[in-house]
Protein backbone atom coordinates (compact mmCIF):
# COMPACT_ATOMS: atom_id res chain seq x y z
CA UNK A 1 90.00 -82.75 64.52
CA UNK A 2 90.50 -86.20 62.67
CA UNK A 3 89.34 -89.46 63.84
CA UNK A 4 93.03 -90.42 64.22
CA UNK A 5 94.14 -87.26 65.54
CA UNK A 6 91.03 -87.58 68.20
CA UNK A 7 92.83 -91.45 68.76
CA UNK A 8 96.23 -90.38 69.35
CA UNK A 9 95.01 -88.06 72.08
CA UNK A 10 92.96 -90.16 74.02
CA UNK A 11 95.87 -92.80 73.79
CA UNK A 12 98.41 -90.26 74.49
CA UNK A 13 95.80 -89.67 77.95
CA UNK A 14 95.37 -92.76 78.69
CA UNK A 15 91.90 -92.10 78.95
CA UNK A 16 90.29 -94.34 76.81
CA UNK A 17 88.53 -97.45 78.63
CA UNK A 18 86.86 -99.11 81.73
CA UNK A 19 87.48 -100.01 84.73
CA UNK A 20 84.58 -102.54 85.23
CA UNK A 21 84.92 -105.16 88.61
CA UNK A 22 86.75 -107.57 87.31
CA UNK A 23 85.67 -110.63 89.50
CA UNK A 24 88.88 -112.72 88.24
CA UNK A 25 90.74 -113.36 91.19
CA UNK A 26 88.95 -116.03 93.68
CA UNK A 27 88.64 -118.19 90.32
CA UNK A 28 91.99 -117.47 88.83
CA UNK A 29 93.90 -118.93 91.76
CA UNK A 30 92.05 -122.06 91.81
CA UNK A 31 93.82 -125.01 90.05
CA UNK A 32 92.16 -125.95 86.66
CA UNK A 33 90.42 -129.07 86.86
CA UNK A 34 89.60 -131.33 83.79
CA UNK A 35 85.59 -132.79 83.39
CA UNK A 36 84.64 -136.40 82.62
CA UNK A 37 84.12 -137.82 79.47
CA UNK A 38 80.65 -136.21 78.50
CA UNK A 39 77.73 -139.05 77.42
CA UNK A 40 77.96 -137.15 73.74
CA UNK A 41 79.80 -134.68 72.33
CA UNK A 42 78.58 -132.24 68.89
CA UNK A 43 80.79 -130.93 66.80
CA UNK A 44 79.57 -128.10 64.90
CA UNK A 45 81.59 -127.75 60.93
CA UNK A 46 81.46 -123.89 61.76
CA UNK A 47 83.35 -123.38 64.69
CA UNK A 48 85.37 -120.61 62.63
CA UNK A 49 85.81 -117.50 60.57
CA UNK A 50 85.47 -119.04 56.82
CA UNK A 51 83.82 -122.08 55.03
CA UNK A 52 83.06 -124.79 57.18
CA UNK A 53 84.22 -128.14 57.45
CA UNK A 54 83.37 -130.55 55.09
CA UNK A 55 82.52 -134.01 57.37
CA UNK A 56 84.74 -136.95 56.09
CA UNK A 57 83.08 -139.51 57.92
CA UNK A 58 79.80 -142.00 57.99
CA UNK A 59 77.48 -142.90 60.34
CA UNK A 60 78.05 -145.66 62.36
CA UNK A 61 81.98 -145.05 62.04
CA UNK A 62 84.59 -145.57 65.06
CA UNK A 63 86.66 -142.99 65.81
CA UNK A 64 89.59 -142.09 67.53
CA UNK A 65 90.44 -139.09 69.72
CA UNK A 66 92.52 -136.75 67.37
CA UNK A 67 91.02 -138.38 64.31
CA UNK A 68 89.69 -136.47 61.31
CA UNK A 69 86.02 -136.06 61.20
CA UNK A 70 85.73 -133.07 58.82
CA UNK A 71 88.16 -131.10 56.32
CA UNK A 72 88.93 -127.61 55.67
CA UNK A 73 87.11 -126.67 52.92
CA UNK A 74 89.36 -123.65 50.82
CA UNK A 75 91.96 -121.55 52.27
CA UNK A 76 89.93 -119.58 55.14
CA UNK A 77 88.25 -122.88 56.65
CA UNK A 78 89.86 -125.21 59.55
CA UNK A 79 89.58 -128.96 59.62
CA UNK A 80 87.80 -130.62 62.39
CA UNK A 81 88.49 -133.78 64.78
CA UNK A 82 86.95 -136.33 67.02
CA UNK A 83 87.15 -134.53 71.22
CA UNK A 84 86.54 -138.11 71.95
CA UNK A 85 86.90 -141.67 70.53
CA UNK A 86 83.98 -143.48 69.85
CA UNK A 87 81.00 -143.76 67.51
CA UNK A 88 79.45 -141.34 64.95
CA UNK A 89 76.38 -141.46 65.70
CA UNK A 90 74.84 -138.24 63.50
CA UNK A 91 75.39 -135.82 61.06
CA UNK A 92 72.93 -133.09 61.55
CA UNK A 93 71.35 -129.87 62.68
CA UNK A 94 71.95 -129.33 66.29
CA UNK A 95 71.29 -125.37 68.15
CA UNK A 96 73.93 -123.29 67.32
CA UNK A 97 76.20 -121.41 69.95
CA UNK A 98 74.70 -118.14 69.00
CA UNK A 99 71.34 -115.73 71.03
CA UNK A 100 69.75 -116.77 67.73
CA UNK A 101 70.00 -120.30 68.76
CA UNK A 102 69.30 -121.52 64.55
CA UNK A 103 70.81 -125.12 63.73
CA UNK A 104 73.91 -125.50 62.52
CA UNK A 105 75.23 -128.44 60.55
CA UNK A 106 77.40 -131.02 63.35
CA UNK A 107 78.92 -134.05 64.12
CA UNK A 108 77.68 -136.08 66.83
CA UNK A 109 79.89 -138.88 68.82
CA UNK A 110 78.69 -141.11 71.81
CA UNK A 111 82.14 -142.13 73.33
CA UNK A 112 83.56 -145.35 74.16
CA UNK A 113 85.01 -146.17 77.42
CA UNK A 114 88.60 -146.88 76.00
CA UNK A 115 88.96 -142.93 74.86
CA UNK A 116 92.01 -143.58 72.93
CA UNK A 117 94.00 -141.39 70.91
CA UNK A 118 94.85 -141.83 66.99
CA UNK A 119 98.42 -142.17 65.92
CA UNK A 120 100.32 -139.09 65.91
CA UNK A 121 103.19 -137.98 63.95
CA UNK A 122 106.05 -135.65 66.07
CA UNK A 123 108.75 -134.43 64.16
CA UNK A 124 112.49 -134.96 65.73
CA UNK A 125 113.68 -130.98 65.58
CA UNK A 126 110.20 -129.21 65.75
CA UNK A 127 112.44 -125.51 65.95
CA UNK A 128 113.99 -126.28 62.87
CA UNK A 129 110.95 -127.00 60.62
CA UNK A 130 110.68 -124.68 57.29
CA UNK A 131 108.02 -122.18 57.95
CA UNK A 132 105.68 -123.54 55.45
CA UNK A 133 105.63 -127.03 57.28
CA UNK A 134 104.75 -125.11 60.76
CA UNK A 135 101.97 -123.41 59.23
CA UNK A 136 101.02 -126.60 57.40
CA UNK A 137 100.68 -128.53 60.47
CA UNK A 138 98.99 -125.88 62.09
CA UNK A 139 95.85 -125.70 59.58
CA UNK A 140 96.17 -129.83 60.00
CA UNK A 141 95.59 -129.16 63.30
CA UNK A 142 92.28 -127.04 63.11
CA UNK A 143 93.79 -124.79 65.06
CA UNK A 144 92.19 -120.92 65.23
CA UNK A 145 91.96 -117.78 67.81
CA UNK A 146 91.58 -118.80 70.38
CA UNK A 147 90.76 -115.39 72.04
CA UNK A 148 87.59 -115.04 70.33
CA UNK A 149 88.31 -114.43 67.02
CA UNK A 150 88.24 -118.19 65.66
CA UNK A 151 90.09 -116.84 62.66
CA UNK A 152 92.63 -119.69 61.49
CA UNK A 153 95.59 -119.51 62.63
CA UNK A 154 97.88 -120.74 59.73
CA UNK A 155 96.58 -118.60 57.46
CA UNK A 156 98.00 -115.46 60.10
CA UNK A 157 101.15 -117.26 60.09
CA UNK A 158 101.33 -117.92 56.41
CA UNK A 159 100.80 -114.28 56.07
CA UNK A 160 103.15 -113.01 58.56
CA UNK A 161 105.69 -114.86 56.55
CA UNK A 162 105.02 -113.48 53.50
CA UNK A 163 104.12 -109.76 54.58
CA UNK A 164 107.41 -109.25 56.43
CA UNK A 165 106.42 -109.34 59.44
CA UNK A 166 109.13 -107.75 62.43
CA UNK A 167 106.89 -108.27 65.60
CA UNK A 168 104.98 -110.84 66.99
CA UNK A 169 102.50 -109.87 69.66
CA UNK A 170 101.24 -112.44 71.78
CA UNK A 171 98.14 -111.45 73.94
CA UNK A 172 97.74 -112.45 77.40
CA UNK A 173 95.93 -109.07 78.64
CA UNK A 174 92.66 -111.04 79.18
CA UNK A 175 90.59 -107.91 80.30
CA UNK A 176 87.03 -109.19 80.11
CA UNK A 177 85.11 -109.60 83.27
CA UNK A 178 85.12 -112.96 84.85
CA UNK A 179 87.10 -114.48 82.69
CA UNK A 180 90.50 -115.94 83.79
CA UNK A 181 91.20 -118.90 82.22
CA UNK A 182 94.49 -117.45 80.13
CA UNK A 183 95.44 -116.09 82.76
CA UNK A 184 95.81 -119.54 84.51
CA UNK A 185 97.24 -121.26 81.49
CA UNK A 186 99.87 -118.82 81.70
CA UNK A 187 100.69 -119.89 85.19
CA UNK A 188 100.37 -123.81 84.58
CA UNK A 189 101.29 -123.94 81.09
CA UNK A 190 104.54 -121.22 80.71
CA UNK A 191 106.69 -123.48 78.96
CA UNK A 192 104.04 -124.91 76.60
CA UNK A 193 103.50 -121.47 75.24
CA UNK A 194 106.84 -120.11 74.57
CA UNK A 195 107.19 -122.74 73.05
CA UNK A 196 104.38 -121.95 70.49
CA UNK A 197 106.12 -118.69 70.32
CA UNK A 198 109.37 -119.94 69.06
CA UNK A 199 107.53 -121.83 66.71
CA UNK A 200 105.70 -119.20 65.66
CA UNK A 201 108.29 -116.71 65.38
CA UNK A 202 109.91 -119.59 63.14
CA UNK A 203 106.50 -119.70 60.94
CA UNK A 204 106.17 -115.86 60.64
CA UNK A 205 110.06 -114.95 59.95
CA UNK A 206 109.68 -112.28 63.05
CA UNK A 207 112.41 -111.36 64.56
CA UNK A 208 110.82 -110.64 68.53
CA UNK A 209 107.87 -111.20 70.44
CA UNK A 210 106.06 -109.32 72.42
CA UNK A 211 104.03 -110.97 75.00
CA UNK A 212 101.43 -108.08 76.43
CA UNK A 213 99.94 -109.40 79.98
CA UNK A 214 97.94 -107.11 82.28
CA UNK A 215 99.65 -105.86 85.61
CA UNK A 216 97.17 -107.45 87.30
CA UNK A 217 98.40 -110.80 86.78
CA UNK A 218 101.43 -111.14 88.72
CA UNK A 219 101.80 -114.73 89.05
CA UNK A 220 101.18 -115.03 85.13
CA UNK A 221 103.98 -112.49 84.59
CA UNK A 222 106.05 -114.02 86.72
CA UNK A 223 105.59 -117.68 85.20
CA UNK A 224 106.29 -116.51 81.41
CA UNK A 225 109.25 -114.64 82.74
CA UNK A 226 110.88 -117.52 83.98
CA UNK A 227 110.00 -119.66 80.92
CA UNK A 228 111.12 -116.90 78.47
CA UNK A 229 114.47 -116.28 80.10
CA UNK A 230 116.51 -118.07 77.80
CA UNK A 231 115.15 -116.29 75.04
CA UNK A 232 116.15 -112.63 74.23
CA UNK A 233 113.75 -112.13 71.18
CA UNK A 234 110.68 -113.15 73.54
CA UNK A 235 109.99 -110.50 76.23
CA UNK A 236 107.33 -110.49 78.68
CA UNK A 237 105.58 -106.47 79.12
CA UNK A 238 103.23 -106.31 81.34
CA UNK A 239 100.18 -103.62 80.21
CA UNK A 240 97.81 -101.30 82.33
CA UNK A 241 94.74 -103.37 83.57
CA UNK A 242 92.05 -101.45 81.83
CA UNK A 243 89.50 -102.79 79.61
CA UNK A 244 89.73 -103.44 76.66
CA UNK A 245 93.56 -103.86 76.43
CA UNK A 246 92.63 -107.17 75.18
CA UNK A 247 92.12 -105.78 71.81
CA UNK A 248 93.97 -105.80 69.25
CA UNK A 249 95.08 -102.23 67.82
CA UNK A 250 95.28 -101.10 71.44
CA UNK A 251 97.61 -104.17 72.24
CA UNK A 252 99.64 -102.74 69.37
CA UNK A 253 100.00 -99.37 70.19
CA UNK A 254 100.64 -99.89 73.84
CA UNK A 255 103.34 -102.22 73.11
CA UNK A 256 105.03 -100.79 69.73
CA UNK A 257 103.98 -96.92 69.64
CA UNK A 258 102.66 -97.90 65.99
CA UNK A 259 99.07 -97.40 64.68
CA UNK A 260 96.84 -99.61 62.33
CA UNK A 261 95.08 -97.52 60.02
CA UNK A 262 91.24 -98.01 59.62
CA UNK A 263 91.24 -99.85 56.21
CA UNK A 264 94.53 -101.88 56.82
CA UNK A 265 95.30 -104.91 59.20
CA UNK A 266 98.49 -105.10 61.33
CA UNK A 267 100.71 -107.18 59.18
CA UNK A 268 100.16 -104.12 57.26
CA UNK A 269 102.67 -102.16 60.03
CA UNK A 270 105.01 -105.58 60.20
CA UNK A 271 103.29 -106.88 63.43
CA UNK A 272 100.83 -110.29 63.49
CA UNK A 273 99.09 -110.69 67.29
CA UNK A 274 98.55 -114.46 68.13
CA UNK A 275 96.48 -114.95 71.84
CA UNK A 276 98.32 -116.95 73.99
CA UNK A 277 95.71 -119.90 74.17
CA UNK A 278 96.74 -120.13 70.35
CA UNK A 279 100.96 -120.35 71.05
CA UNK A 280 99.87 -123.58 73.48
CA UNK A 281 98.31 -125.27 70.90
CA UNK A 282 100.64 -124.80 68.47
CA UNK A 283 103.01 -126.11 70.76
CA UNK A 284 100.90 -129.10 71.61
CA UNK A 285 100.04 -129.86 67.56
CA UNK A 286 103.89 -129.58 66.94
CA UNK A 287 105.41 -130.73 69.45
CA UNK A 288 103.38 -133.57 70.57
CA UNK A 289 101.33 -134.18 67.70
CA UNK A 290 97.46 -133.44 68.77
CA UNK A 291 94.96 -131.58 67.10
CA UNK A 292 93.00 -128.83 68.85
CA UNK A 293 89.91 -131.37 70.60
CA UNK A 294 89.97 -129.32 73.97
CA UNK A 295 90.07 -126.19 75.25
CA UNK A 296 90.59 -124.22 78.72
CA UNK A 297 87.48 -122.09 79.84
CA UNK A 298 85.99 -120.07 82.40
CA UNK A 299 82.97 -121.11 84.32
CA UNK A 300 81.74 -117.78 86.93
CA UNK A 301 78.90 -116.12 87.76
CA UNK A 302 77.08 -115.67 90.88
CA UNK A 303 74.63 -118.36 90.12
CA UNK A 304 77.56 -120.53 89.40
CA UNK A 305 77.92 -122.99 92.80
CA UNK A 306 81.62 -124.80 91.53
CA UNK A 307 83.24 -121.63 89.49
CA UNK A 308 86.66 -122.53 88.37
CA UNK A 309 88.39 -123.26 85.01
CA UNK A 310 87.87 -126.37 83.52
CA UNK A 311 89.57 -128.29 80.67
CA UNK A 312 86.27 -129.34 78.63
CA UNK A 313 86.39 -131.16 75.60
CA UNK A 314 84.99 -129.45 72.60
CA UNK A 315 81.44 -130.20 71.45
CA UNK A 316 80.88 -130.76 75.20
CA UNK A 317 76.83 -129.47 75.53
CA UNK A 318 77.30 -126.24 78.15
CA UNK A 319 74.09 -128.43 80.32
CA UNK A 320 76.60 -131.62 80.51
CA UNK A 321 79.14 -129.02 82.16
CA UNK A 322 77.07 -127.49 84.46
CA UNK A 323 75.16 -130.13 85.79
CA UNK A 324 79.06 -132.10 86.59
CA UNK A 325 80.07 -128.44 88.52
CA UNK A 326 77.35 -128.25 90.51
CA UNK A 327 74.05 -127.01 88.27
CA UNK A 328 72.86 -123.80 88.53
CA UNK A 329 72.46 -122.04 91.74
CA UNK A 330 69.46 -119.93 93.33
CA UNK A 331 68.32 -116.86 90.89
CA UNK A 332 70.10 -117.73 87.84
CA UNK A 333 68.75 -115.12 85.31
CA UNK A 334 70.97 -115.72 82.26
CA UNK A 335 73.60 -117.64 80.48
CA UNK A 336 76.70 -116.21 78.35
CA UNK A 337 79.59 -117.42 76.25
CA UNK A 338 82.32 -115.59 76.48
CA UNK A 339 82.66 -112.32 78.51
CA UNK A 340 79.88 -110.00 80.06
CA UNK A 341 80.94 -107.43 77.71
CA UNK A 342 80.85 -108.63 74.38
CA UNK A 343 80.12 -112.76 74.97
CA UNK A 344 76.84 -114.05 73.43
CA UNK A 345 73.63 -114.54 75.50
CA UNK A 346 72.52 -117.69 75.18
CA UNK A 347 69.02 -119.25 74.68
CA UNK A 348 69.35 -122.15 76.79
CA UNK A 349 72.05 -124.36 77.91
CA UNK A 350 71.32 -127.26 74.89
CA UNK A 351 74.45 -125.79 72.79
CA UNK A 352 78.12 -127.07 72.56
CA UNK A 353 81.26 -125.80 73.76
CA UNK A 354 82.96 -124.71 70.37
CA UNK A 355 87.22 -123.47 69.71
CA UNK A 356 86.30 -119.89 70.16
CA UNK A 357 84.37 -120.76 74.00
CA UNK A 358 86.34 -118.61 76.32
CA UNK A 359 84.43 -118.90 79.55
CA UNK A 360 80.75 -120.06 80.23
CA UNK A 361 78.72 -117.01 82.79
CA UNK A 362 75.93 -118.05 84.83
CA UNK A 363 74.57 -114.61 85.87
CA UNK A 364 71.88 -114.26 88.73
CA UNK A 365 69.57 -111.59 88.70
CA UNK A 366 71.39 -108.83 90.14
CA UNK A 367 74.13 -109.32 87.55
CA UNK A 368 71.74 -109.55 84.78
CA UNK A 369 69.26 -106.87 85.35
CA UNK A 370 68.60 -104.38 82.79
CA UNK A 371 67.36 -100.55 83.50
CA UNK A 372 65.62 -98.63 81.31
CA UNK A 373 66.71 -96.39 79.26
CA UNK A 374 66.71 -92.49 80.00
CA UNK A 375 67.24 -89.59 77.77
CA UNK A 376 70.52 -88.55 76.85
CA UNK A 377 72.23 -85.93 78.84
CA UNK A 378 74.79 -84.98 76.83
CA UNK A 379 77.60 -86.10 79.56
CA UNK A 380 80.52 -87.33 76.79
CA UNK A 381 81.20 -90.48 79.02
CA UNK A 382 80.84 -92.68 75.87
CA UNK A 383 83.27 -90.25 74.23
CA UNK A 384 86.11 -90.15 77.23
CA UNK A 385 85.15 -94.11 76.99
CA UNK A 386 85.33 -95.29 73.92
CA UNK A 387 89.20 -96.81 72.92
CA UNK A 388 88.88 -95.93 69.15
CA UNK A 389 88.31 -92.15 69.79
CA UNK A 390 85.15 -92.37 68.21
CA UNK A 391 81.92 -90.04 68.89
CA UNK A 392 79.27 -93.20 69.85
CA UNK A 393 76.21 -90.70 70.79
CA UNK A 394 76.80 -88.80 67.49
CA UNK A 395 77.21 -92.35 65.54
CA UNK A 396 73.70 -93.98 67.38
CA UNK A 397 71.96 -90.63 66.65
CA UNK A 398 72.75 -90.46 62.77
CA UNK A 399 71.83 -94.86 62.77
CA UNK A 400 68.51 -93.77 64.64
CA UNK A 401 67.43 -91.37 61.71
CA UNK A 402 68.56 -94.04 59.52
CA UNK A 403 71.54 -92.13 58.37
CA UNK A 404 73.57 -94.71 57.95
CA UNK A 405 76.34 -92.99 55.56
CA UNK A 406 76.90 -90.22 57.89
CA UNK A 407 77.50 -92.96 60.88
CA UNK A 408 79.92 -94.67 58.12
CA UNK A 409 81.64 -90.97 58.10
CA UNK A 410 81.54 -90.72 61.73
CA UNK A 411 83.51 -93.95 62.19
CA UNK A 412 81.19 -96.68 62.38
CA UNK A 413 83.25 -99.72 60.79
CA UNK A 414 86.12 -98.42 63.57
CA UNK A 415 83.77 -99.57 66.43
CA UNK A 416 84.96 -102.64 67.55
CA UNK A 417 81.56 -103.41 69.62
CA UNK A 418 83.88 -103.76 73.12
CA UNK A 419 80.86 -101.63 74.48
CA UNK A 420 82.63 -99.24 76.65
CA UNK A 421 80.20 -96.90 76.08
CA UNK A 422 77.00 -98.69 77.12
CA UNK A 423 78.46 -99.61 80.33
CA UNK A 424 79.51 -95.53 81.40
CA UNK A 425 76.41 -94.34 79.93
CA UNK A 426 74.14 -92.70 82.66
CA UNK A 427 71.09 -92.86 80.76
CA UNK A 428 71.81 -96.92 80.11
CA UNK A 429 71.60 -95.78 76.45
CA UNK A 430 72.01 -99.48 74.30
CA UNK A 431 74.91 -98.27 72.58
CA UNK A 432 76.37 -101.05 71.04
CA UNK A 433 72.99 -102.34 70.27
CA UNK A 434 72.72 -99.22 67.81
CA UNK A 435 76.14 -99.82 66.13
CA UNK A 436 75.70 -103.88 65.46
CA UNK A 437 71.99 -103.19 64.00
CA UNK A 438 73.85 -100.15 61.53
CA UNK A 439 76.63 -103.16 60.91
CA UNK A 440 73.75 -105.69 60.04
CA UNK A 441 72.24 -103.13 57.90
CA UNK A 442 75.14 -102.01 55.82
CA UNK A 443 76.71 -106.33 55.44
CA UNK A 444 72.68 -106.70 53.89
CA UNK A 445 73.04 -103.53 51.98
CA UNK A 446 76.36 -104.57 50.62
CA UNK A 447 75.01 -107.97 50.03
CA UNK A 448 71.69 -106.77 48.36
CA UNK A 449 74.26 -104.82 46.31
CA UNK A 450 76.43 -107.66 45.29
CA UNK A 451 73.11 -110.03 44.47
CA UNK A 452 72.34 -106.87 41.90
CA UNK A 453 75.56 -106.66 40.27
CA UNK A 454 75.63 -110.48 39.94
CA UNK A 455 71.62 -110.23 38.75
CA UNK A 456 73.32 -107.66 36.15
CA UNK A 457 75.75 -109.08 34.94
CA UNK A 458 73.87 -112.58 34.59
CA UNK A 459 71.95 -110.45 32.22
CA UNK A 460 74.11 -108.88 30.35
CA UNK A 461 76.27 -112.25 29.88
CA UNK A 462 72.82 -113.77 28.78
CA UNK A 463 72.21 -110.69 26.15
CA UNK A 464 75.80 -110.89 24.92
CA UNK A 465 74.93 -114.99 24.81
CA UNK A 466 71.83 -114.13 22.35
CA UNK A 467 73.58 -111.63 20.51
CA UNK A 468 76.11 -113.97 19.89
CA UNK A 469 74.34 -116.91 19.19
CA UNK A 470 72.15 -114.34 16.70
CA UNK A 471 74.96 -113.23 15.07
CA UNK A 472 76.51 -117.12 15.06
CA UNK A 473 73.07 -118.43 13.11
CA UNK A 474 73.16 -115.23 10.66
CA UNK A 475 76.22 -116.10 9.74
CA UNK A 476 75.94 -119.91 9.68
CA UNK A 477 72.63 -118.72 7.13
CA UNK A 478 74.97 -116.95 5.18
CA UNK A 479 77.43 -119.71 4.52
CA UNK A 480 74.79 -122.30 3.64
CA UNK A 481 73.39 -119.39 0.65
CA UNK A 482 76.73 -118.83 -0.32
CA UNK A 483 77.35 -122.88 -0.41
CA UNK A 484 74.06 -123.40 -2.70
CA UNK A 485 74.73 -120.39 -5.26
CA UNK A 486 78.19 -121.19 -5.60
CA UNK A 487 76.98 -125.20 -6.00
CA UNK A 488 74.72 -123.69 -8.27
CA UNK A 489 77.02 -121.98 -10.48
CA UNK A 490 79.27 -125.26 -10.62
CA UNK A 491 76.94 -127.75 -11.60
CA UNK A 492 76.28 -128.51 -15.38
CA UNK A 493 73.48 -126.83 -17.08
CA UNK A 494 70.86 -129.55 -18.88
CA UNK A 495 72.19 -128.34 -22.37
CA UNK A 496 75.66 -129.29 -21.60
CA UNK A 497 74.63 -132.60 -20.13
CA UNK A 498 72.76 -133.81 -23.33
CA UNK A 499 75.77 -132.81 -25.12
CA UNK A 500 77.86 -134.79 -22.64
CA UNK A 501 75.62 -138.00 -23.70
């Protein structure tokens, strides 16, 4: 049986997936509260998929909130501005966001206490912008993913426009762990993101949208319903809780029937998914002219004393955060960005809040213990498990005898690193673990590859350079001889210039 044969069927079962605790609820319902002005704020240049920023400012500088501190640098790059007005105070190397914790290049700002905004431009008819001016003020806007993905947003909506795009899915499932702080800009913020989708259904040229929540969020449902109800083209369908809906090609299927091969993207089937954390700040860049400075995020965990979601400005350090809620509470064991399932662990708290932050985990030790690892017993959990309908035990056994090929063959590149199958797995088998060191090996291969070819054809451009040149002197020779003899044969002999006298 195919790979996408083996996919249909597990969709068609409804099989695929987790069920993990979910933890959501006590922290969804609370209302989102907004945190002080923090003493300094870092912005990294990289806080998306593609070149980063290029800073546009000096030391020493005042700034505005809103302003422009650093430009998009080509066309897969996003600009980026000041979270807070006040005074640049550093351009440097600060931890990145990352397990790895290396420095990445940032801007750092020590506010003022006046925290005012630049001026901002807001267009009259917003709905009845051309599509290219939408997008345009998108990328102005810095605005990316923000679901995870970071990827810029006007270049999806640029594309959508120009790939004929029918269907615009926008993604509310939010099926990590923990994590609820779409689902409670959904309920506060309704209005804010339909209106990002009409916007965005103006930018793209679709003609519906699709806006996938899980069943689990009733209120959430219930809000967009009530904002969307003028609109026919925008319907609200809610999707089975089961992780990880959240994902793209499943949000796709569930919601259209249609599958995204494994070398194409989905504007390739005429659909373009947007998270619903992007359609608000569209809405917000369009419609009331600021740039994306903040964001919504989750802060849970059972060593977390204050969890709630909190409106944080970005380049906010994740220590200035936790110390306002509360600090860290008895047996905090870890810290993560993002979701327990595929969010970062982080080195230490000394790292900013970056575009792509969707929640902030302080885990104690129960919820961060790790067991050893047991042999495999052959159960197929990961299989029944994994949403791709891939084989993950015959995939970490090829990687293990350094077969990486064969793991290619077996679907590899497919894995979308959710890590279903590390969290069924009896044995506690590191799964995912496997499949991102295979990744990392291949992207080097490839990249070792690529420095070869280049080293190549360096040298043969520099052999084809001598030849040239070679050949360019040899003939240049050849000229000058052919100059003297036929100078030679010209000039007058000494006979006939005594004659001449």
């Amino acid at each position: 049986m195919g790979l996408m044969q083996q996919f249909k069927k597990i969709l068609a079962g409804q099989h695929w997936g987790v069920h993990p605790d979910d933890h959501k609820r006590p922290v969804a319902d609370l209302p989102a509260r907004s945190i002080p002005t923090p003493p300094r704020v870092h912005l990294p240049l990289a806080q998306h998929v593609g070149a980063p920023a290029r800073p546009v400012v000096l030391v020493g500088q005042q700034v505005r909130k809103g302003e422009l501190i650093a430009a998009a640098q080509g066309r897969i790059s996003a600009p980026v501005h000041a979270s807070v007005s006040g005074t640049i105070v550093r351009i440097g190397e600060i931890p990145a966001p990352h397990m790895s914790g290396l420095p990445v290049q940032a801007i750092s700002i020590v506010p003022d206490d006046e925290q005012q905004w630049c001026a901002a431009e807001v267009p009259e008819r917003p709905y009845e912008l051309p599509p290219e001016e939408i997008a345009a003020r998108v990328a102005a806007a810095g605005i990316v993913g923000l679901g995870g993905a970071t990827f810029p947003a006007a270049v999806k909506l640029d594309l959508g426009h120009r790939s004929g795009i029918d269907t615009l899915i926008v993604n509310g499932s939010e099926c990590e762990p923990y994590l609820s702080c779409d689902d409670r800009l959904m309920r506060d913020g309704a209005d804010g993101i339909v209106s990002g989708i009409r916007l965005m259904l103006a930018a793209t040229g679709a003609s519906q949208a699709l806006v996938g929540v899980e069943d689990n969020k009733p209120e959430a449902i219930a809000a967009l319903t009530a904002a969307a109800a003028r609109f026919a083209h925008i319907r609200i369908c809610p999707v089975p809780a089961r992780y990880p809906m959240g994902s793209d090609r499943q949000l796709i299927i569930e919601l259209t029937g249609r599958e995204v091969p494994s070398d194409c993207r989905a504007a390739d089937v005429g659909v373009i998914v947007h998270n619903v954390g992007t359609a608000h700040a569209v809405h917000e860049a369009i419609c009331l002219g600021r740039p994306l400075i903040s964001r919504l995020l989750t802060l849970n965990g059972g060593s977390c004393p204050n969890p709630g979601n909190y409106r944080v400005p970005l380049g906010t350090l994740v220590s200035d955060l936790v110390a306002f809620t509360g600090g860290t509470g008895p047996g905090f064991a870890r810290a993560v960005m993002g979701g327990p399932m595929m969010g970062i662990r982080l080195p230490h708290l000394e790292v900013p809040i970056v575009k792509g932050t969707s929640g902030i985990l302080l885990l104690d030790q129960h919820e961060a213990r790790e067991q050893a690892q047991e042999n495999c017993i052959r159960c197929g959990s990961c299989v029944r498990a994994c949403p791709m309908g891939l084989l993950p035990l015959e995939m970490s056994g090829q990687i293990r005898v350094g077969n990486l090929d064969a793991s290619v063959g077996l679907g590899l590149t497919d894995c979308i690193a959710c890590g279903c199958c590390a969290y069924v797995c009896p044995s506690h088998i590191p799964l995912v673990q496997y499949f991102q060191h295979a990744k990392g090996a291949l992207a080097a291969r490839e990249r070792e590859k690529l420095r070869g070819e280049a080293a190549a054809k360096l040298a043969r451009a520099r052999q084809e350079r001598l030849a040239r040149e070679a050949r360019e002197k040899a003939e240049a020779a050849a000229r000058r001889k052919a100059e003297r003899e036929a100078a030679a044969r010209t000039a007058p002999t000494p006979q006939a210039a005594e004659h001449t006298v």
